[in-house]
C-alpha atoms as a PDB file:
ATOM      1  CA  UNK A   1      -2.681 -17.056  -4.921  1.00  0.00           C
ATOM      2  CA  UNK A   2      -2.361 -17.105  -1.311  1.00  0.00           C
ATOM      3  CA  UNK A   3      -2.347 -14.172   1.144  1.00  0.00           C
ATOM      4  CA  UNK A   4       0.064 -13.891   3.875  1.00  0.00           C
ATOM      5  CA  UNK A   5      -0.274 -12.473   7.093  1.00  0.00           C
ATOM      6  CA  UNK A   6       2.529 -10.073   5.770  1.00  0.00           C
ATOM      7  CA  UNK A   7       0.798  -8.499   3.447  1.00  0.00           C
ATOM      8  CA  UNK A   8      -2.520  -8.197   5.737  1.00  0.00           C
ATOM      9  CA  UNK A   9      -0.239  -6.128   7.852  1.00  0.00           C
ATOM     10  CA  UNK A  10       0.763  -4.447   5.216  1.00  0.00           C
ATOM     11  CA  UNK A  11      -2.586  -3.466   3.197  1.00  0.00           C
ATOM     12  CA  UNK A  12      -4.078  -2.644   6.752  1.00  0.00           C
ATOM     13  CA  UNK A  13      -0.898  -0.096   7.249  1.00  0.00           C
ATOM     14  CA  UNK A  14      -1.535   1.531   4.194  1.00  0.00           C
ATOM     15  CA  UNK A  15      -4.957   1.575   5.137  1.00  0.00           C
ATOM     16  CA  UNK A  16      -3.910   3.394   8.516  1.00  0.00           C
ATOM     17  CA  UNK A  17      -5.735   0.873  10.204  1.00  0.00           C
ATOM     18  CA  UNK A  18      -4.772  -0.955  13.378  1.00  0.00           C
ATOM     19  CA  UNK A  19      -5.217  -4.509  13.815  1.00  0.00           C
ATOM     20  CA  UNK A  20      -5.456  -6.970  16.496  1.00  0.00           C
ATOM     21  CA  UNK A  21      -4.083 -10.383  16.187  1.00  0.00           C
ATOM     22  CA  UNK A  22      -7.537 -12.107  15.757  1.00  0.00           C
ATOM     23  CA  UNK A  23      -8.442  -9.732  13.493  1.00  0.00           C
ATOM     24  CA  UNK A  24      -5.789 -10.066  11.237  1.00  0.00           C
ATOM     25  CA  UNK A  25      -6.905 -13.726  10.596  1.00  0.00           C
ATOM     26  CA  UNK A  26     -10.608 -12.838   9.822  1.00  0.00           C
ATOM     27  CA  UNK A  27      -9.292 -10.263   7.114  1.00  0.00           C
ATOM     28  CA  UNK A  28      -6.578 -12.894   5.988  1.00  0.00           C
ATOM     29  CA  UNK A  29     -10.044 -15.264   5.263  1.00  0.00           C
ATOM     30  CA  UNK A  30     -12.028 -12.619   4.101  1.00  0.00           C
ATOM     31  CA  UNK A  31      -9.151 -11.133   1.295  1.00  0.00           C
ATOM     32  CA  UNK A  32      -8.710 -14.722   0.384  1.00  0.00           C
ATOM     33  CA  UNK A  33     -12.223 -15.607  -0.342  1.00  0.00           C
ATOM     34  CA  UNK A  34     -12.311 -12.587  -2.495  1.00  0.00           C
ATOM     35  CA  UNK A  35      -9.028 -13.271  -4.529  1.00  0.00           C
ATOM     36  CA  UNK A  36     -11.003 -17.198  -4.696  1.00  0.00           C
ATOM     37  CA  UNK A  37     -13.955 -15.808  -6.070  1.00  0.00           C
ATOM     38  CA  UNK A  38     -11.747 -13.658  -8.804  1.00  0.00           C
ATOM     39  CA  UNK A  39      -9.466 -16.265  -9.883  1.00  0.00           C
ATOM     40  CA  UNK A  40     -12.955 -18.112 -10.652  1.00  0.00           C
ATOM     41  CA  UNK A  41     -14.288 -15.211 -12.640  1.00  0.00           C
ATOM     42  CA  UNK A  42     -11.240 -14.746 -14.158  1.00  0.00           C
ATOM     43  CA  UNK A  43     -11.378 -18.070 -15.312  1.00  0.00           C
ATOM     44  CA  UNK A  44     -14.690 -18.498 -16.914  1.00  0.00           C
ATOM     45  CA  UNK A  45     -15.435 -19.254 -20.610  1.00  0.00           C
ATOM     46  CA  UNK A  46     -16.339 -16.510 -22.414  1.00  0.00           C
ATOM     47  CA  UNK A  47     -15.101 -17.335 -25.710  1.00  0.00           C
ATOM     48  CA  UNK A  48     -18.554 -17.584 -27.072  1.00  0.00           C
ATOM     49  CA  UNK A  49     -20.536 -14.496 -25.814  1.00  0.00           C
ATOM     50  CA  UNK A  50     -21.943 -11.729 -27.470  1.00  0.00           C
ATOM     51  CA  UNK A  51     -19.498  -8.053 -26.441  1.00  0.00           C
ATOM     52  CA  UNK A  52     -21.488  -5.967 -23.890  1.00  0.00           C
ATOM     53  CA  UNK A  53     -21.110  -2.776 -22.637  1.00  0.00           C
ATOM     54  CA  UNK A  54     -24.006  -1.750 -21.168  1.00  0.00           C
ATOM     55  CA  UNK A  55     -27.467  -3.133 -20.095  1.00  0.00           C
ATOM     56  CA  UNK A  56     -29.612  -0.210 -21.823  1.00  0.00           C
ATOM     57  CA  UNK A  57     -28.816   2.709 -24.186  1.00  0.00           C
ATOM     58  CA  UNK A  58     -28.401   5.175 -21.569  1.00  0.00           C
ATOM     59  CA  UNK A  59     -25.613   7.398 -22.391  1.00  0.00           C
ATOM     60  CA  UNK A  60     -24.094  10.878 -20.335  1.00  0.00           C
ATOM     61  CA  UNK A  61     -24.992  13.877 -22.154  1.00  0.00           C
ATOM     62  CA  UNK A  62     -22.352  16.784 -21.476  1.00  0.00           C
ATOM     63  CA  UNK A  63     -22.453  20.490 -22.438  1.00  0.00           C
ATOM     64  CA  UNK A  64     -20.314  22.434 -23.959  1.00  0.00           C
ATOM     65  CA  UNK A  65     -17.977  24.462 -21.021  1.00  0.00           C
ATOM     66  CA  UNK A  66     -18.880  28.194 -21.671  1.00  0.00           C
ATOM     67  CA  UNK A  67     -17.407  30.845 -19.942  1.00  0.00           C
ATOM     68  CA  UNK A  68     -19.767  33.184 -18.843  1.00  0.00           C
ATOM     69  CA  UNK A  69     -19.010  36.737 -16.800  1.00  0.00           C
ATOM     70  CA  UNK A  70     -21.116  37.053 -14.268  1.00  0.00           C
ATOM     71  CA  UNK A  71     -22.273  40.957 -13.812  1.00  0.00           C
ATOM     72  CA  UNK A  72     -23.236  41.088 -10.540  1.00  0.00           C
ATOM     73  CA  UNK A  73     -20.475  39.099  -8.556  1.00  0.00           C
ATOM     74  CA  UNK A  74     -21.120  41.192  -5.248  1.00  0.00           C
ATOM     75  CA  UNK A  75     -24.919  39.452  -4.905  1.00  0.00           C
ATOM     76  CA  UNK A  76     -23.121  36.129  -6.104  1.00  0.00           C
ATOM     77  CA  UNK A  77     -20.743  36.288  -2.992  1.00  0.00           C
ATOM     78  CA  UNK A  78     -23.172  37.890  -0.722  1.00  0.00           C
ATOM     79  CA  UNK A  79     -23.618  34.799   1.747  1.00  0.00           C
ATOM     80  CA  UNK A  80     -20.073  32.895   1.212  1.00  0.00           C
ATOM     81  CA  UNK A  81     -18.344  32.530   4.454  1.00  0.00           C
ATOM     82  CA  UNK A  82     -15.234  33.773   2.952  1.00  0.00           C
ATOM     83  CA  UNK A  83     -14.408  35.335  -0.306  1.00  0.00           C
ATOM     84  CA  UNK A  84     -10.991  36.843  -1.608  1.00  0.00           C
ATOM     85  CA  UNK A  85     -10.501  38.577  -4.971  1.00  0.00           C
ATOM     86  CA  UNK A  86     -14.389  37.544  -6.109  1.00  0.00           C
ATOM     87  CA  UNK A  87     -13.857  34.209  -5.247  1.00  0.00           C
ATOM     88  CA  UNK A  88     -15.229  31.864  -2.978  1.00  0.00           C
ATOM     89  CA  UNK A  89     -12.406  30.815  -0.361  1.00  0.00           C
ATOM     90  CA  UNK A  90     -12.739  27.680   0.903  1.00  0.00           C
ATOM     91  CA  UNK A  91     -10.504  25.654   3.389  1.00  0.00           C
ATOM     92  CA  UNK A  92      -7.653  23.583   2.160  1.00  0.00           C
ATOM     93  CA  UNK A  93      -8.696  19.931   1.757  1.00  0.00           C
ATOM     94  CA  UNK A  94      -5.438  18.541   0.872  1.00  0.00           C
ATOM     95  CA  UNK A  95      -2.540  18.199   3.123  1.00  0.00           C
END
């Protein structure tokens, strides 16, 4: 598969980036090694290997979600910056 300066453009505006001409054709080589090196792995043999998932045995533990009321909110929100209706208020983050 070959990448086209097109679609450079393209990534890089969804990207909000701004390129300059000779940059776009260092990222055209450097996207198109990448997809090379894919297509490769994509390719290889693997008809004959053992299934994998994991190097060791390590495995996430979770906890069971309890709610718990908390009796003495007022020293909980003691040092927030901001706090409405026992809660910590925090800026927005999302537009």
């Amino acid at each position: 598969m070959k990448v086209s300066k097109e679609e450079i453009m393209h990534i890089a505006n969804l990207a909000s980036l701004t390129l300059q001409e000779n940059e776009v054709e260092e990222y055209l080589k450097n996207l198109q090694e990448i997809i090379d090196f894919a297509d490769i792995v994509n390719k290889a043999n693997v008809d004959d290997l053992d299934i994998t998932i994991g190097a060791n045995e390590a495995k996430n533990v979770f906890r069971k979600d309890e709610i718990i009321n908390f009796k003495n909110t007022e020293s909980l929100l003691q040092n927030a910056p901001s706090k409405e209706k026992n809660m910590f208020k925090i800026p927005k983050i999302i537009n």
